[in-house]
Every structure is written in structure tokens, then in C-alpha cells.
N, C-alpha and C. Protein backbone atom coordinates (compact mmCIF):
# COMPACT_ATOMS: atom_id res chain seq x y z
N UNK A 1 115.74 66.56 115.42
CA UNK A 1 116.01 65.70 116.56
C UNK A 1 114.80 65.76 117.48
N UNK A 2 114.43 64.71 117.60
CA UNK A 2 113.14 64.21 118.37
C UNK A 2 113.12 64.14 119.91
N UNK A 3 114.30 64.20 120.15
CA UNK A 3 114.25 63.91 121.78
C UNK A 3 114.69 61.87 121.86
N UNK A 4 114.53 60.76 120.99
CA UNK A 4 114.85 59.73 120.70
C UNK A 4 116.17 59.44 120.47
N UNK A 5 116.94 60.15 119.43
CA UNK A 5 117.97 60.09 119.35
C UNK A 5 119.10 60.60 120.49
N UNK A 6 120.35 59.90 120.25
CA UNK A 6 121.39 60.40 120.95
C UNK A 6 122.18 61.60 120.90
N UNK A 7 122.47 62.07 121.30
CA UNK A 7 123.39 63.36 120.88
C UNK A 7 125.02 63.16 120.44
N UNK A 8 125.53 63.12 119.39
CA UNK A 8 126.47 62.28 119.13
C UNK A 8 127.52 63.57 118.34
N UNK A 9 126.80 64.47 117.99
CA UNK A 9 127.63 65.90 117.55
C UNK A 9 127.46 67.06 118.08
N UNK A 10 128.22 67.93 118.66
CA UNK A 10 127.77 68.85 119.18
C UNK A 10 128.54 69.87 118.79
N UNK A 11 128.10 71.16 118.79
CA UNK A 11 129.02 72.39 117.68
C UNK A 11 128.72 73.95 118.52
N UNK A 12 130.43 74.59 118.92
CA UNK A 12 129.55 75.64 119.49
C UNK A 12 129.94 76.69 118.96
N UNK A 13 128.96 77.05 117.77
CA UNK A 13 129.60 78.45 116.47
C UNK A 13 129.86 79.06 116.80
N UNK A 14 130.09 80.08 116.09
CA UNK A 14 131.10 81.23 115.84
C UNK A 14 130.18 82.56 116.68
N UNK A 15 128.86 82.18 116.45
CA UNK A 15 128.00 83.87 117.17
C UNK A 15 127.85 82.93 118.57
N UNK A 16 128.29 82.11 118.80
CA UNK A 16 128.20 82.18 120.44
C UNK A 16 127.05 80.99 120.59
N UNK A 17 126.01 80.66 119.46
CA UNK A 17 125.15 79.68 119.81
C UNK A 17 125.69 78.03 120.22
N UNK A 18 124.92 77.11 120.39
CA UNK A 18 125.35 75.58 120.42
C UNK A 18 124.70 74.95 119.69
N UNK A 19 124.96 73.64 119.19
CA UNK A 19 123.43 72.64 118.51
C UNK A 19 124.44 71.27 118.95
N UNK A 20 123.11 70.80 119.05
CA UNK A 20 123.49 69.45 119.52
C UNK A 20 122.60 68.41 118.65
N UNK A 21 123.32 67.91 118.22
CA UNK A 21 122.68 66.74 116.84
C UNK A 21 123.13 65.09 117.12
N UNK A 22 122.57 64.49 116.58
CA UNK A 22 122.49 63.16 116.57
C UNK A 22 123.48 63.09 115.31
N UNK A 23 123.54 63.58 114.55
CA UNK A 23 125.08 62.96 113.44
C UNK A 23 124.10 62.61 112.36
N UNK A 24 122.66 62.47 111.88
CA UNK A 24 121.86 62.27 111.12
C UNK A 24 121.61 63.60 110.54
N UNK A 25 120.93 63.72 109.06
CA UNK A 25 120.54 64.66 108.21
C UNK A 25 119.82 65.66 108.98
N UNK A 26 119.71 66.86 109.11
CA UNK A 26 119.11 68.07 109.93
C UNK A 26 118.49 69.10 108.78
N UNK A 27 117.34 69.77 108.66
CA UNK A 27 116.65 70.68 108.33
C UNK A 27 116.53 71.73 109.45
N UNK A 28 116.19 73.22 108.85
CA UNK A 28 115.94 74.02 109.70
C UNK A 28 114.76 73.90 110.43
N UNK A 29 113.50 73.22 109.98
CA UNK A 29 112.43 72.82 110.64
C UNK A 29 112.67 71.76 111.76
N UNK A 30 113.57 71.38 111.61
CA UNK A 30 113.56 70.69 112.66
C UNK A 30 114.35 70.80 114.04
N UNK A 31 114.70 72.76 113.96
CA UNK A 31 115.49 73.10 114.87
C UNK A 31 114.62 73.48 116.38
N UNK A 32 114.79 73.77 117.22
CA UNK A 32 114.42 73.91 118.49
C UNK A 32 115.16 74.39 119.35
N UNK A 33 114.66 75.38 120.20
CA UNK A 33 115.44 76.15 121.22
C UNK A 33 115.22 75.48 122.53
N UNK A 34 116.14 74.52 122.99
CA UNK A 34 116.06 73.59 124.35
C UNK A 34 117.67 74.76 125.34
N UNK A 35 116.64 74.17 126.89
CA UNK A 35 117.91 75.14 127.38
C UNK A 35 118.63 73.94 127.57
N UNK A 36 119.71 74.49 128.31
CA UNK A 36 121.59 73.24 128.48
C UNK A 36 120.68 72.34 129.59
N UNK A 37 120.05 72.97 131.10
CA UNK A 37 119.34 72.49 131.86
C UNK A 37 118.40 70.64 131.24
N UNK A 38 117.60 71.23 130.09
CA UNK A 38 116.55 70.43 129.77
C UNK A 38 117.87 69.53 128.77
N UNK A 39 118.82 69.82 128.12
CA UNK A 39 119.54 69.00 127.65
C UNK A 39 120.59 67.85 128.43
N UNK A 40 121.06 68.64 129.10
CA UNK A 40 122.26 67.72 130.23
C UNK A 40 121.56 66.97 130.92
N UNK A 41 120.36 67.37 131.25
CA UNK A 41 119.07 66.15 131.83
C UNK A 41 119.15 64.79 131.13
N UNK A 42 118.77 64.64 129.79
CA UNK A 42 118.72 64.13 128.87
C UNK A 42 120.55 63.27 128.37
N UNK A 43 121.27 64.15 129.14
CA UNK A 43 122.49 63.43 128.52
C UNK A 43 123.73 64.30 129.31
N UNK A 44 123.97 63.93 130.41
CA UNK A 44 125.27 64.77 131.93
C UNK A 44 126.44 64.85 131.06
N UNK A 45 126.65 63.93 130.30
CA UNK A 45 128.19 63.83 129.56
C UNK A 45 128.19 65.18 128.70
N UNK A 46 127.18 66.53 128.18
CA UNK A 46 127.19 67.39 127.88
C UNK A 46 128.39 68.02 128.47
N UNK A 47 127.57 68.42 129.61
CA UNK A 47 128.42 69.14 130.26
C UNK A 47 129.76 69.18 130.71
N UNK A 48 130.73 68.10 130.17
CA UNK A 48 132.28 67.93 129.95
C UNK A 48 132.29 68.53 128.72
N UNK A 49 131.62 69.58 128.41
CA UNK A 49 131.51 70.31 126.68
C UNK A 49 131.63 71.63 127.48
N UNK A 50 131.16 71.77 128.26
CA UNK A 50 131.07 73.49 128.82
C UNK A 50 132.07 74.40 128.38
N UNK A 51 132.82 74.14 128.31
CA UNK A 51 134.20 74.71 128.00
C UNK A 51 135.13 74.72 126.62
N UNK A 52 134.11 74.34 125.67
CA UNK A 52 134.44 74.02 124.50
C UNK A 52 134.17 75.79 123.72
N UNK A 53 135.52 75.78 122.86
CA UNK A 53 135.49 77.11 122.53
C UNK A 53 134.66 76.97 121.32
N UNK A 54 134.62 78.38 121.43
CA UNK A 54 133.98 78.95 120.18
C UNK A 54 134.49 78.77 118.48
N UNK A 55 133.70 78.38 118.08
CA UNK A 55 134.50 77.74 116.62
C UNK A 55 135.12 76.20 117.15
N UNK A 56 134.41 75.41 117.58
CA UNK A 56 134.66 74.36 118.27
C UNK A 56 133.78 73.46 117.79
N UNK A 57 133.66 71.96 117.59
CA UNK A 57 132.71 70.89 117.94
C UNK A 57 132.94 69.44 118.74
N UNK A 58 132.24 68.83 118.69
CA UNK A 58 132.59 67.48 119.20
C UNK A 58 132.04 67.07 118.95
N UNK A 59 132.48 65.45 118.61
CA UNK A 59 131.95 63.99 118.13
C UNK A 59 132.11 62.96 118.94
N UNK A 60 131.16 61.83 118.84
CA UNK A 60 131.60 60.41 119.21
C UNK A 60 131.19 59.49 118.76
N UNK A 61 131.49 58.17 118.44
CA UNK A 61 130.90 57.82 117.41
C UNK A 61 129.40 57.27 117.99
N UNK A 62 129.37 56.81 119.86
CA UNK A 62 128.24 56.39 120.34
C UNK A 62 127.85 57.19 121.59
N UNK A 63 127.44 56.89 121.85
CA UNK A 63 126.57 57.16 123.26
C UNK A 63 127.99 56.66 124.64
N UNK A 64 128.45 55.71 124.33
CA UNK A 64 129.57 55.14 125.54
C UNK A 64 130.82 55.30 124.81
N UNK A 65 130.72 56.21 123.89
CA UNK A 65 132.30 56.39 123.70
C UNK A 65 132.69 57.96 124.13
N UNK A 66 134.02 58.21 124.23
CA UNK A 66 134.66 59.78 125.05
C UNK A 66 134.24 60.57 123.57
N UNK A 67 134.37 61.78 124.34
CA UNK A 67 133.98 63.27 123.17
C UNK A 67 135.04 63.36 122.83
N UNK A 68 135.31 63.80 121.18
CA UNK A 68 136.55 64.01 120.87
C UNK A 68 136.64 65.23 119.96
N UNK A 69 137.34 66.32 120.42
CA UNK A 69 136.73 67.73 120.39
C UNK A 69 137.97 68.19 119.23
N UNK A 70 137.45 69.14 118.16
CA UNK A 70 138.00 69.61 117.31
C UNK A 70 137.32 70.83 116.41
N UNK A 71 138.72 71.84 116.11
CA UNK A 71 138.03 72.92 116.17
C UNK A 71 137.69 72.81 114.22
N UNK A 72 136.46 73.59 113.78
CA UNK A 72 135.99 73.85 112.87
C UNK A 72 136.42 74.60 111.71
């Protein structure tokens, strides 16, 4: 994820980390350590995720549609 795309999946595993993906094919090379700060910048509707448990994700299908959260 380039910073271009939307953030359209978001997952917050089991050791406590988050990733936030566009819903497109992902490699480990193409991972990156961004803080929540430099992300919620980029996209405020994150942060109605804050509270999303562990072993948790969320989807939508766009950019203007609600998060719809389900556990893993």
C-alpha cells in the first residue's frame, strides 16, 4: 500500500499489532510501520476502529460506506 489507495480492510491480530489494507493482494515487502497519528490523518474514519478487539477486523466495501466489524 502506497499511500494512493484507500483503506478498505483493517485487522487488529491476535499479538496486539494492526494493518490496514486496501482489500488488494499484499506481500511482506510491501509492509510498513506507519503510526495511527500519520494514518487517521490520511483517513479520521480509522479511528471509530479504536476499540476494535483483538482478533477483530473490519471491512467496507468503499471509502463512503460504514465499517462493518467482525471477529476473525
Amino acid at each position: 500500500m502506497d499511500g494512493s489507495q484507500p483503506i478498505l480492510y483493517v485487522v487488529h491480530d491476535e499479538d496486539g499489532d494492526w494493518q490496514f489494507l486496501d482489500g488488494g493482494d499484499v506481500s511482506e515487502e510491501d509492509a510498513a510501520t506507519v503510526s495511527l497519528k500519520n494514518i487517521s490523518k490520511r483517513d479520521p474514519s480509522i479511528m471509530s476502529l479504536a476499540d476494535l478487539p483483538v482478533g477483530w477486523a473490519a471491512e467496507r466495501p468503499a471509502v463512503d460506506k460504514e465499517w462493518e466489524r467482525f471477529e476473525r
